[in-house]
C-alpha atoms as a PDB file:
ATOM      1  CA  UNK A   1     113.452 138.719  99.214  1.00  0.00           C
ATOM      2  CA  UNK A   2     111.934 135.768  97.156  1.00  0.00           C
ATOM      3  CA  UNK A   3     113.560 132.472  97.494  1.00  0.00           C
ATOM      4  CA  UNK A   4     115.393 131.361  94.631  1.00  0.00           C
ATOM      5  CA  UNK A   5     113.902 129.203  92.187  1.00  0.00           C
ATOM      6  CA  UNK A   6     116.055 126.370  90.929  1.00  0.00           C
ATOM      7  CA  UNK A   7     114.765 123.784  88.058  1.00  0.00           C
ATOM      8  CA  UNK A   8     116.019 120.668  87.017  1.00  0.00           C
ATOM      9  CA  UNK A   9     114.291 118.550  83.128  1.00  0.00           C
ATOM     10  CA  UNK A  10     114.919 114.645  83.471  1.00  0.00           C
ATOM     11  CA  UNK A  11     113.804 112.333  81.101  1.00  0.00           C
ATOM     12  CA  UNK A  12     112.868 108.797  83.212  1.00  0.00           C
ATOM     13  CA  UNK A  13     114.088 105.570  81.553  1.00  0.00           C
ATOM     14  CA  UNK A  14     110.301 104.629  80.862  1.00  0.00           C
ATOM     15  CA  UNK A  15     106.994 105.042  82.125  1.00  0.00           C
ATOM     16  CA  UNK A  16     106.506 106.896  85.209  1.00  0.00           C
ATOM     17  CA  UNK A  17     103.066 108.232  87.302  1.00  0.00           C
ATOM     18  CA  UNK A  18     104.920 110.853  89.502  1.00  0.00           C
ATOM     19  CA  UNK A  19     101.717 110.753  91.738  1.00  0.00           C
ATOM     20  CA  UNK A  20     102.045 107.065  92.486  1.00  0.00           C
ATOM     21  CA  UNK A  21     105.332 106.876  92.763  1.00  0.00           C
ATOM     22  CA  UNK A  22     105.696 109.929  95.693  1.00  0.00           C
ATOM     23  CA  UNK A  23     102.366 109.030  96.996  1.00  0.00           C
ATOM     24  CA  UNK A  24     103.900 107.170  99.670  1.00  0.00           C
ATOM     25  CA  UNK A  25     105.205 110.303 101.183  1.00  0.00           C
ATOM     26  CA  UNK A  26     101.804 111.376 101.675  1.00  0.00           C
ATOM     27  CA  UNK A  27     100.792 110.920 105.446  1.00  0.00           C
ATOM     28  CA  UNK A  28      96.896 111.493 104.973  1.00  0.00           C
ATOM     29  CA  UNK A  29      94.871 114.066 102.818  1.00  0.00           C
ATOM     30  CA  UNK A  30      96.137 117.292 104.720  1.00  0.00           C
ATOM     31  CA  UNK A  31      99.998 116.542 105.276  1.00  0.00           C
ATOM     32  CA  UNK A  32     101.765 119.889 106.210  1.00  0.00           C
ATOM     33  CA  UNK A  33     104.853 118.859 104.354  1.00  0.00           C
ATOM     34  CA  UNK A  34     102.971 117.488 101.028  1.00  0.00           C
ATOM     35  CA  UNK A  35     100.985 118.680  98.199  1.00  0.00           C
ATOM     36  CA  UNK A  36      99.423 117.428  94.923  1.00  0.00           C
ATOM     37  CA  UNK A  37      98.394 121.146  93.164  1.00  0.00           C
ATOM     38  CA  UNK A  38      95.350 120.902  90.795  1.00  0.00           C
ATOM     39  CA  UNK A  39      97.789 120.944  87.714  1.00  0.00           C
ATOM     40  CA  UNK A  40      99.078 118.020  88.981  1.00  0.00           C
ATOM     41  CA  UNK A  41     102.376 118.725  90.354  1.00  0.00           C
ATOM     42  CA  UNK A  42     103.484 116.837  93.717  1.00  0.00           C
ATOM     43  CA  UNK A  43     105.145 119.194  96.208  1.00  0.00           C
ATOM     44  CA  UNK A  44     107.216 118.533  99.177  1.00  0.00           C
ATOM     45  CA  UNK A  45     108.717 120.330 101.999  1.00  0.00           C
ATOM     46  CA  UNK A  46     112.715 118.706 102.944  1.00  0.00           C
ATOM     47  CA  UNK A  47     114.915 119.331 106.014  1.00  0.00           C
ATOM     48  CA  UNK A  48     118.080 118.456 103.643  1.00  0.00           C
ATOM     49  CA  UNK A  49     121.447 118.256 104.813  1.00  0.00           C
ATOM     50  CA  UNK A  50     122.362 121.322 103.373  1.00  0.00           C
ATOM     51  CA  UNK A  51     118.883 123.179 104.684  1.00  0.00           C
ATOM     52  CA  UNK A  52     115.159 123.470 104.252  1.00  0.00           C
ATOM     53  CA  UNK A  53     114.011 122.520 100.604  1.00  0.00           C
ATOM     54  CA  UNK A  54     110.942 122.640  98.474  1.00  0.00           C
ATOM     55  CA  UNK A  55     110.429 120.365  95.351  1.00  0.00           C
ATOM     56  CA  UNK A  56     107.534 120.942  93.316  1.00  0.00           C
ATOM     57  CA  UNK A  57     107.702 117.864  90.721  1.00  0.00           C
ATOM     58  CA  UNK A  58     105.647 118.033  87.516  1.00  0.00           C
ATOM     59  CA  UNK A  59     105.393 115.536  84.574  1.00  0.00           C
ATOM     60  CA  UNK A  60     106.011 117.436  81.041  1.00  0.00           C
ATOM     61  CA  UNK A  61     105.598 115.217  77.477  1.00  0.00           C
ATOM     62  CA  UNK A  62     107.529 112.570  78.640  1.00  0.00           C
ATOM     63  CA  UNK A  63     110.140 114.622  80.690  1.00  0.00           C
ATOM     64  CA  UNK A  64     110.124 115.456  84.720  1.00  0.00           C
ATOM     65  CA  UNK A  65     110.436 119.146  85.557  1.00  0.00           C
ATOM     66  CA  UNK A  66     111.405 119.641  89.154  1.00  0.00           C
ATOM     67  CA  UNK A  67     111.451 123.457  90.969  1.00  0.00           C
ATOM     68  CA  UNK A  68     113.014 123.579  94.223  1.00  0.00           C
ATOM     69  CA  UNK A  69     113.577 126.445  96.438  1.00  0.00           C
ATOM     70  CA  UNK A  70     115.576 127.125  99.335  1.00  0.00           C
ATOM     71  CA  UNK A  71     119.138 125.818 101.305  1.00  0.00           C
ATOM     72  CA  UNK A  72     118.147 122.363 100.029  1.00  0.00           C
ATOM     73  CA  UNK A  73     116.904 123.253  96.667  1.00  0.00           C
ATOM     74  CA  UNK A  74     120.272 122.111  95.084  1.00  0.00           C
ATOM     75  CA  UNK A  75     120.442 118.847  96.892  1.00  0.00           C
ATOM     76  CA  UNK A  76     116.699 117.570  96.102  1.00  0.00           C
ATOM     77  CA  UNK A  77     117.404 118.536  92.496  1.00  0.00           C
ATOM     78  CA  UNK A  78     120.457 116.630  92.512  1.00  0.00           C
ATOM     79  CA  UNK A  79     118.069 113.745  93.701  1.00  0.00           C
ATOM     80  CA  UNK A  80     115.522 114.086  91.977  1.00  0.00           C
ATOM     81  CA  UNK A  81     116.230 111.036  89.355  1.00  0.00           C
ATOM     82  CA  UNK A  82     116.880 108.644  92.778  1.00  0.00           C
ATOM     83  CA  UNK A  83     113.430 109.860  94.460  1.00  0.00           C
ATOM     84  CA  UNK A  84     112.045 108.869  91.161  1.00  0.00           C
ATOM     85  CA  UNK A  85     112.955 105.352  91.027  1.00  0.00           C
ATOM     86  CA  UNK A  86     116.176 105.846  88.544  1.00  0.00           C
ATOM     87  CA  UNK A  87     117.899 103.266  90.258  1.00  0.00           C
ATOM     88  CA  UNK A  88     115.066 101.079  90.968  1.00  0.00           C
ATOM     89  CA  UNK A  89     114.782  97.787  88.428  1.00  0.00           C
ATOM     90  CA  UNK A  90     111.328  96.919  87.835  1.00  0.00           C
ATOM     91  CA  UNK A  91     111.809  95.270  84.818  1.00  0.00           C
ATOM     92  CA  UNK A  92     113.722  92.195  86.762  1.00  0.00           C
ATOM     93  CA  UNK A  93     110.226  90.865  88.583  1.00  0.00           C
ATOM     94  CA  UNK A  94     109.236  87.651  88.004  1.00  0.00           C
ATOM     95  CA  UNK A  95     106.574  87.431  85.985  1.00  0.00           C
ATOM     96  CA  UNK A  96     105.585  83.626  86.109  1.00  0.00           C
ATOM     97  CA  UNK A  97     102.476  83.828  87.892  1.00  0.00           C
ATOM     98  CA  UNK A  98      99.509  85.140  86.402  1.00  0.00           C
ATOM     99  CA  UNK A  99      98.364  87.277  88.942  1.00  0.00           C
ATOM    100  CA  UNK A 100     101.397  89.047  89.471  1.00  0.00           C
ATOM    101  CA  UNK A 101     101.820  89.620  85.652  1.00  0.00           C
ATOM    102  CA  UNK A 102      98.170  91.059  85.706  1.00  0.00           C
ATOM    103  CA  UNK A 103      99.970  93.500  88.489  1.00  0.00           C
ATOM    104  CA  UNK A 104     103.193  94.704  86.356  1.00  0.00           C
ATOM    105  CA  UNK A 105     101.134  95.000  83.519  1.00  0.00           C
ATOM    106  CA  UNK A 106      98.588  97.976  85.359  1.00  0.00           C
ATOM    107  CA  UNK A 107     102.043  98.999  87.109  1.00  0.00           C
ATOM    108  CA  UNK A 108     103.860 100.523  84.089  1.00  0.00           C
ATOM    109  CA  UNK A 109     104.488 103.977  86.268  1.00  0.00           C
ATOM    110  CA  UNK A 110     105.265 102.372  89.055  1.00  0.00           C
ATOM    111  CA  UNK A 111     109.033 102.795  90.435  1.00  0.00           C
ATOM    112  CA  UNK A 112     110.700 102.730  94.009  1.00  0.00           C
ATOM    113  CA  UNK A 113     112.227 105.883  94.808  1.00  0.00           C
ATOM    114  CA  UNK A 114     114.366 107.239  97.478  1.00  0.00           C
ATOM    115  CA  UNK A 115     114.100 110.236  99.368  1.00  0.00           C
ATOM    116  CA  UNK A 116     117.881 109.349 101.329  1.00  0.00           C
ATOM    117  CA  UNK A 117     115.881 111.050 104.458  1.00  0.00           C
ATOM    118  CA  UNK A 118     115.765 108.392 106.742  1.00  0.00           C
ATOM    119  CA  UNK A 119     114.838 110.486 110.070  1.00  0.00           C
ATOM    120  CA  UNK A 120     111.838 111.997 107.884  1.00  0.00           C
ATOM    121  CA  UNK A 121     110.226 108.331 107.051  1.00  0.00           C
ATOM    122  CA  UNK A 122     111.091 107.008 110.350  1.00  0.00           C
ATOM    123  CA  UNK A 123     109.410 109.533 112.322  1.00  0.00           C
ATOM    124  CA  UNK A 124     105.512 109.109 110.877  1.00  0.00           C
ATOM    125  CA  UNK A 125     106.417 105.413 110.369  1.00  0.00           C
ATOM    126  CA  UNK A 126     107.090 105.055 114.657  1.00  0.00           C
ATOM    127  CA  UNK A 127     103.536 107.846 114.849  1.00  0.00           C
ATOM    128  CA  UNK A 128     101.519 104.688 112.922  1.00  0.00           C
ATOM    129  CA  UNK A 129     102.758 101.769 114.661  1.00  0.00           C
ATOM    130  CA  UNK A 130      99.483  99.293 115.590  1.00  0.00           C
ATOM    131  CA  UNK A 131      97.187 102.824 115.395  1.00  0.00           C
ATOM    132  CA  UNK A 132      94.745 103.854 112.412  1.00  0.00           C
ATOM    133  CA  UNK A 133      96.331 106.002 110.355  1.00  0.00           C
ATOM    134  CA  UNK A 134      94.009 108.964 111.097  1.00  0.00           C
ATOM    135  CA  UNK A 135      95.185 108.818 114.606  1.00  0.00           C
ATOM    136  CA  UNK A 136      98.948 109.007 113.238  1.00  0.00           C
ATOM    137  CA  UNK A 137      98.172 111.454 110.520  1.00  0.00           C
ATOM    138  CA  UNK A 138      96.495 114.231 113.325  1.00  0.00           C
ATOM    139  CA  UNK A 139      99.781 113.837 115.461  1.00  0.00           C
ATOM    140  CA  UNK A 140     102.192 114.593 112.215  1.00  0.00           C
ATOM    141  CA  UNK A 141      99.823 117.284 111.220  1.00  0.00           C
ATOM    142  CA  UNK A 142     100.264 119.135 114.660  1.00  0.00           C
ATOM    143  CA  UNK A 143     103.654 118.692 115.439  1.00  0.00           C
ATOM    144  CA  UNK A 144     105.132 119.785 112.282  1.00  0.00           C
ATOM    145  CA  UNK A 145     102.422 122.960 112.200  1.00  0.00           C
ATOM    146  CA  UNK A 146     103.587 123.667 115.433  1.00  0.00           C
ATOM    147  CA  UNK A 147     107.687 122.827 115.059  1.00  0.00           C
ATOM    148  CA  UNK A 148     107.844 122.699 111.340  1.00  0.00           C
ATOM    149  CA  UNK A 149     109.139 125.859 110.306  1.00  0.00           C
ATOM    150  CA  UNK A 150     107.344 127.701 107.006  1.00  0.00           C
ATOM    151  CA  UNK A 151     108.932 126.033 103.766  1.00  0.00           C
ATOM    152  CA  UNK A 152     110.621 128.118 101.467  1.00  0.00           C
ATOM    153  CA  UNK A 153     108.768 128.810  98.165  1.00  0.00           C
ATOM    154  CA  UNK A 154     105.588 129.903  96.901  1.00  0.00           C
ATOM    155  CA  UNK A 155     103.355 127.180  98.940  1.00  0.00           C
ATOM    156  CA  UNK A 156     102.074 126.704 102.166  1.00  0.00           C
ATOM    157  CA  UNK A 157     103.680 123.897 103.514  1.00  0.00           C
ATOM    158  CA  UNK A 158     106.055 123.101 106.515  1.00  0.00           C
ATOM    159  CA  UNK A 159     109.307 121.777 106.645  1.00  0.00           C
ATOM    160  CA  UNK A 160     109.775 118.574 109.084  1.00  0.00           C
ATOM    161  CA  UNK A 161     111.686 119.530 111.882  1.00  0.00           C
ATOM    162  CA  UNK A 162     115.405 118.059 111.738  1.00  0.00           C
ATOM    163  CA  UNK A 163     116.614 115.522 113.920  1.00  0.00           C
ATOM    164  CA  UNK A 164     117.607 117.367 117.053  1.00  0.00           C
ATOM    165  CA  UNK A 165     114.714 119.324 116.769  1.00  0.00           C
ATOM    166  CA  UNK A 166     112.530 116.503 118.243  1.00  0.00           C
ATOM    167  CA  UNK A 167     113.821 115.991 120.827  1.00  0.00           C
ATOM    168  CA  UNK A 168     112.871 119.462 122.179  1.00  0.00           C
ATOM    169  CA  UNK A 169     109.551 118.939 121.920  1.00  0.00           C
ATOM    170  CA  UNK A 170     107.532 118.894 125.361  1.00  0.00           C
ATOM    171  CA  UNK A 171     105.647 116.291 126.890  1.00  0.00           C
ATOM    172  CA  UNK A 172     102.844 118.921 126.506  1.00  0.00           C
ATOM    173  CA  UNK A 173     102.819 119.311 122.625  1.00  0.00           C
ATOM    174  CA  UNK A 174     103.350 115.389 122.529  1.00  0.00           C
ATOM    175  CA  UNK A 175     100.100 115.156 124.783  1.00  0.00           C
ATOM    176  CA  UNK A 176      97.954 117.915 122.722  1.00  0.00           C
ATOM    177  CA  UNK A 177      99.263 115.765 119.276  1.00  0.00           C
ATOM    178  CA  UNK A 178      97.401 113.310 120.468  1.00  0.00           C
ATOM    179  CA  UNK A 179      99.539 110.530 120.176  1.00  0.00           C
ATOM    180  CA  UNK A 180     100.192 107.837 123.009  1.00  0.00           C
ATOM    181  CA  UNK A 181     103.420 108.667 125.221  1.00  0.00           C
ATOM    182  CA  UNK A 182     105.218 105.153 124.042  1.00  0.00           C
ATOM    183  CA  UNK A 183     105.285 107.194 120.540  1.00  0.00           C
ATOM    184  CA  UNK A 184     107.038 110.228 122.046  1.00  0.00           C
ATOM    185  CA  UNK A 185     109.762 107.829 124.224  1.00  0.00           C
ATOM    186  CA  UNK A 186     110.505 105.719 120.656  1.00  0.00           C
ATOM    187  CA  UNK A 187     111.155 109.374 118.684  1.00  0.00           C
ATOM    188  CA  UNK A 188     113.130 110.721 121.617  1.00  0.00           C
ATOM    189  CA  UNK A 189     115.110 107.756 121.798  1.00  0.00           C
ATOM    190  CA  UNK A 190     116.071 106.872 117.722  1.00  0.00           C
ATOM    191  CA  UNK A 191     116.822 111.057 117.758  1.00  0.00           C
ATOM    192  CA  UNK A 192     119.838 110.569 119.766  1.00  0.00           C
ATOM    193  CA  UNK A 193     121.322 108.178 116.849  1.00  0.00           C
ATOM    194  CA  UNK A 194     122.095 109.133 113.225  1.00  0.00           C
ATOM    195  CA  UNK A 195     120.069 106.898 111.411  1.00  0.00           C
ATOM    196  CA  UNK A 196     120.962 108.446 108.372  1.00  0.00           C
ATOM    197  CA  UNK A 197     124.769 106.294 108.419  1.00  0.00           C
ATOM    198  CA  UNK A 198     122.971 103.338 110.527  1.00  0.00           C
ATOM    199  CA  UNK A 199     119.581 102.509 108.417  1.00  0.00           C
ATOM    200  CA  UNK A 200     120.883  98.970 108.124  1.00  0.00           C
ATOM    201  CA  UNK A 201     120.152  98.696 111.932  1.00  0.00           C
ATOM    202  CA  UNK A 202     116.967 100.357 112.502  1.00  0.00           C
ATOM    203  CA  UNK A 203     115.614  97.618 114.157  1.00  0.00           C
ATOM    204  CA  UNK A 204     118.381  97.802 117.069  1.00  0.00           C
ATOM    205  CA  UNK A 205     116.736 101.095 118.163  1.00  0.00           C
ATOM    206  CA  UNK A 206     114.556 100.249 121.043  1.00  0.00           C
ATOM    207  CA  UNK A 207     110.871 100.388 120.145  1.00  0.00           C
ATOM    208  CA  UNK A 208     111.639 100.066 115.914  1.00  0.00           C
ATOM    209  CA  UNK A 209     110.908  96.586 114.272  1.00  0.00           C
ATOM    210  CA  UNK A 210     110.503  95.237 111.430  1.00  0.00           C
ATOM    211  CA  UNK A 211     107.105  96.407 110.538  1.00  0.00           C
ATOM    212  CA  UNK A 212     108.837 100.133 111.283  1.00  0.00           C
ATOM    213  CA  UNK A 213     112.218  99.937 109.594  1.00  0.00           C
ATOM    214  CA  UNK A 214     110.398  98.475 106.189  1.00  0.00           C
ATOM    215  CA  UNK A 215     108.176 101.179 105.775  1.00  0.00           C
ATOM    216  CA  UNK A 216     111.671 103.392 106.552  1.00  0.00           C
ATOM    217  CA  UNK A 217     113.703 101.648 104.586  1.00  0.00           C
ATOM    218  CA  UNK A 218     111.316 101.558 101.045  1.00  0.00           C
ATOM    219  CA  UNK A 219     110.931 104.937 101.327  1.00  0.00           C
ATOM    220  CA  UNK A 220     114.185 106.669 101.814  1.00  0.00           C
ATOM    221  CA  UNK A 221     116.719 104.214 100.586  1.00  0.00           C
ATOM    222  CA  UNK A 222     114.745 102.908  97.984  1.00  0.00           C
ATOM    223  CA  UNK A 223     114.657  99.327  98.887  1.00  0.00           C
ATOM    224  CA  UNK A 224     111.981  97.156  96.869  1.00  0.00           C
ATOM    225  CA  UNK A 225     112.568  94.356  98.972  1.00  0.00           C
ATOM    226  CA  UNK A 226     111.720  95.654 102.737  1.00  0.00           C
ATOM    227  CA  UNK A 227     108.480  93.800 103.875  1.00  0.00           C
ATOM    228  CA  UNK A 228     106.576  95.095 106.737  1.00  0.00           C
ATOM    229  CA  UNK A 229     105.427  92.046 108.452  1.00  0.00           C
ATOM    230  CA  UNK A 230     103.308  92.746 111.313  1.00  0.00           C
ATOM    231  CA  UNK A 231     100.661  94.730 109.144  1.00  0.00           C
ATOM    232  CA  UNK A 232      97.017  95.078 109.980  1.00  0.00           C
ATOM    233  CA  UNK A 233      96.087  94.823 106.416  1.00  0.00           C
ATOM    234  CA  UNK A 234      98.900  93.869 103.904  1.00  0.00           C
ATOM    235  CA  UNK A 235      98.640  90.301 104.158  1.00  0.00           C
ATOM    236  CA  UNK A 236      94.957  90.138 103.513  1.00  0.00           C
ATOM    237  CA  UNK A 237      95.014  92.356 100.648  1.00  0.00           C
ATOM    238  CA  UNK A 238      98.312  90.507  99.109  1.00  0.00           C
ATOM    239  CA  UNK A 239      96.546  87.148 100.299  1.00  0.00           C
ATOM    240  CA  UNK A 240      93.071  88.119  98.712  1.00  0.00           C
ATOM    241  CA  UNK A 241      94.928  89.775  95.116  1.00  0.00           C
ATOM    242  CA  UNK A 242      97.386  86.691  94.810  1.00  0.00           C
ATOM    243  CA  UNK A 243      95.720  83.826  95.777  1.00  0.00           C
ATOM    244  CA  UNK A 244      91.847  84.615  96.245  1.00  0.00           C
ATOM    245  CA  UNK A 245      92.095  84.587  99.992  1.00  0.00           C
ATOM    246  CA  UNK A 246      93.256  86.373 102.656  1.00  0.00           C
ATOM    247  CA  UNK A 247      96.166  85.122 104.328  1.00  0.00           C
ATOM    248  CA  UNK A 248      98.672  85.927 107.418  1.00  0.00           C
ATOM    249  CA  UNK A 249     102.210  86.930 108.031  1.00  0.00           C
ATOM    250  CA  UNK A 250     103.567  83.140 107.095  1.00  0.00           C
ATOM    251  CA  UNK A 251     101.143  83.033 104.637  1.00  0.00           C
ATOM    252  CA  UNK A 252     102.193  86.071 103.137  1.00  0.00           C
ATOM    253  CA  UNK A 253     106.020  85.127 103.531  1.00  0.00           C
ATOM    254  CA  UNK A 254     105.009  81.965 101.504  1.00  0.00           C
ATOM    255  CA  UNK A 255     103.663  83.540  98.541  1.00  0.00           C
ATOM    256  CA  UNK A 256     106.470  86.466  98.261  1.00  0.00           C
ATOM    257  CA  UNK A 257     108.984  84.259  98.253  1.00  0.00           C
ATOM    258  CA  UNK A 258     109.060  83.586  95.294  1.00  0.00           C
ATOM    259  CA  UNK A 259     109.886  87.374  94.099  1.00  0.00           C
ATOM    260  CA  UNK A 260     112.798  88.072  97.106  1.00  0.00           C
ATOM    261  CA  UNK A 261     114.428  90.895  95.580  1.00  0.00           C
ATOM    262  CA  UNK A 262     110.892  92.609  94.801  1.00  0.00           C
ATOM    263  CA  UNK A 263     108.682  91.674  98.175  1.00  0.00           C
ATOM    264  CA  UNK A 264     107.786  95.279  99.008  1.00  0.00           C
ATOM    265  CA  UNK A 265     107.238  95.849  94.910  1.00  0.00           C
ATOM    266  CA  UNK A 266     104.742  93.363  94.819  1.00  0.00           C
ATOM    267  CA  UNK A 267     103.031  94.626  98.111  1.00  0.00           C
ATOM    268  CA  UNK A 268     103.014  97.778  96.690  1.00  0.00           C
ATOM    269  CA  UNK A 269     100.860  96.863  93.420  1.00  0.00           C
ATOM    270  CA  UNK A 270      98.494  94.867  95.421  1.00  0.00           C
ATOM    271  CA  UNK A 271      97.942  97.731  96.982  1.00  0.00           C
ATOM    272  CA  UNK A 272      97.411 100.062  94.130  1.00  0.00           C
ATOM    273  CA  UNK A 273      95.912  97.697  91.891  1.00  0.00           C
ATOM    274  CA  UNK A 274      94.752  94.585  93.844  1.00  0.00           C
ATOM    275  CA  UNK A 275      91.986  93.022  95.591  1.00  0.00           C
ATOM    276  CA  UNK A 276      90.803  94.253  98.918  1.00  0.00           C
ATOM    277  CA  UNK A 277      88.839  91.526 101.049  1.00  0.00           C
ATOM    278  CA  UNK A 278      85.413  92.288 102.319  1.00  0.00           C
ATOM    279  CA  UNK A 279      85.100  93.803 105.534  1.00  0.00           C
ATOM    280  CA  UNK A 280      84.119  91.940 108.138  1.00  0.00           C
ATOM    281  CA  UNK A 281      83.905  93.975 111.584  1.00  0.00           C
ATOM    282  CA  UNK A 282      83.732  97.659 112.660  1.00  0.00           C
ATOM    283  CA  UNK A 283      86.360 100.030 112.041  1.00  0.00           C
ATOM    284  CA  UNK A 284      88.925 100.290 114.198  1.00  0.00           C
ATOM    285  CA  UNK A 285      88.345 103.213 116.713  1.00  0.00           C
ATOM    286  CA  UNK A 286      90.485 106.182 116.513  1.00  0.00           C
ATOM    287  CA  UNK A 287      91.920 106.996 120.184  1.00  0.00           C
ATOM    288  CA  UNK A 288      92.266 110.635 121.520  1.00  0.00           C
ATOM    289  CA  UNK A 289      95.254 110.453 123.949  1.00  0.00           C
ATOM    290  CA  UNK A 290      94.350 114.459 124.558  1.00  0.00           C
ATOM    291  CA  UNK A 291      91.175 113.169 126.553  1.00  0.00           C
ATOM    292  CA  UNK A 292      93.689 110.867 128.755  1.00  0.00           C
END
């Protein structure tokens, strides 16, 4: 029997690019649990609290029409507004500097949503701690193909596996993922502790910091303000956008300062829209732990 198709019509507040604003969800061009279609709809695959979920979101003459399917098709309907930035405030950012006004001004669809998933950003986030991303992105890909379960709807994605459900993976899958064992003993151990009531101390978990609770935190609560210092390549590329020049952690701290309360926002749009400073070495290597 078909699964159930639910739809939801919400009209955002403003402007708002669905794409960029759930791009973040994305972990690298062939995630198992997310899609953009070639109409332009974003789809992603949910282990809700109430069940597996699909959400395909699609932008419609100024309104949002969201199709779920599944156990969870009620609840990511019911949040579809919050993953869309509804209760994010862009409009409050400083604007005194000129760069950061040229930023908000090429920003308009920009918003910081919440997913209120915490165990689903926290996973990938711990699988891309001090790697490339490609190494991270190949070790999501297999797990969930091989633990996800199918996710309901008509697409071809998987569902992340729930909580519990990670811990049950073997030290063999962990090894053919190709991700380093220190990954596997970090999951295993923030899977014994619902981080969904205890996001505000992610970084008491052993092997979580702040680089990894930021990039948890702005996704599925939302927060516009988490800043994940530690970063290979945000502080050069907020550095080079802001000021002409890359810059370090302190440096970086020193110029977002001024916008506490909108840190991550600003990240974000340097990002998207700033200035990336030449390269100047090789590429770091992506590591096989499968070889090992």
């Amino acid at each position: 029997m078909p699964d159930l198709e639910l739809v939801r019509r919400w009209r955002p507040p403003g402007a708002l690019d669905v794409a960029v604003v759930l791009g973040v969800h994305q972990r690298g061009a062939h995630d198992p649990a997310y899609r953009r279609a070639p109409d332009g709809s974003v789809w992603r695959a949910s282990h809700t609290p109430d069940g597996p979920g699909t959400v395909a979101v699609t932008a419609d003459a100024g309104e949002v029409v969201g199709r779920a399917w599944g156990a969870g098709a009620a609840w990511l309907l019911d949040r579809l507004p919050a993953m869309l930035g509804a209760d994010d405030d862009p409009a409050s950012l400083p604007l005194d500097s000129p760069a950061v006004a040229r930023l908000a001004a090429r920003a308009g669809g920009l918003r910081i949503g919440r997913t209120d998933r915490v165990w689903e950003a926290l996973v990938p986030a711990v699988m891309e701690q001090k790697v490339v991303s490609a190494e991270a992105y190949r070790g999501w890909r297999h797990l969930l193909r091989r633990y996800g379960e199918p996710a309901p709807g008509p697409c071809d994605l998987r569902v992340p596996p729930p909580r519990a459900r990670w811990r049950e993976i073997t030290e063999a899958d962990w090894h053919r993922s190709g991700l380093e064992p220190v990954r596997m003993r970090i999951i295993r151990n923030a899977a014994a502790v619902d981080v969904e009531t205890k996001a505000g101390v992610l970084t008491a978990l052993r092997g979580i910091g702040p680089w990894t609770a930021a990039h948890a935190r702005s996704r599925a609560l939302g927060d516009a303000d988490a800043v994940p210092y530690g970063d290979y390549h945000v502080p050069s590329i907020v550095g080079q956008t802001l000021i002409g020049e890359p810059v370090d952690d302190a440096g970086m701290a020193e110029l977002l300062a001024p916008y506490a309360g909108h840190r991550y926002r600003v990240i974000r749009m340097c990002e998207l829209y700033g200035v990336r400073p030449p390269r100047r070495g090789p590429r770091r290597p992506v590591r096989d732990y499968r070889e090992f």
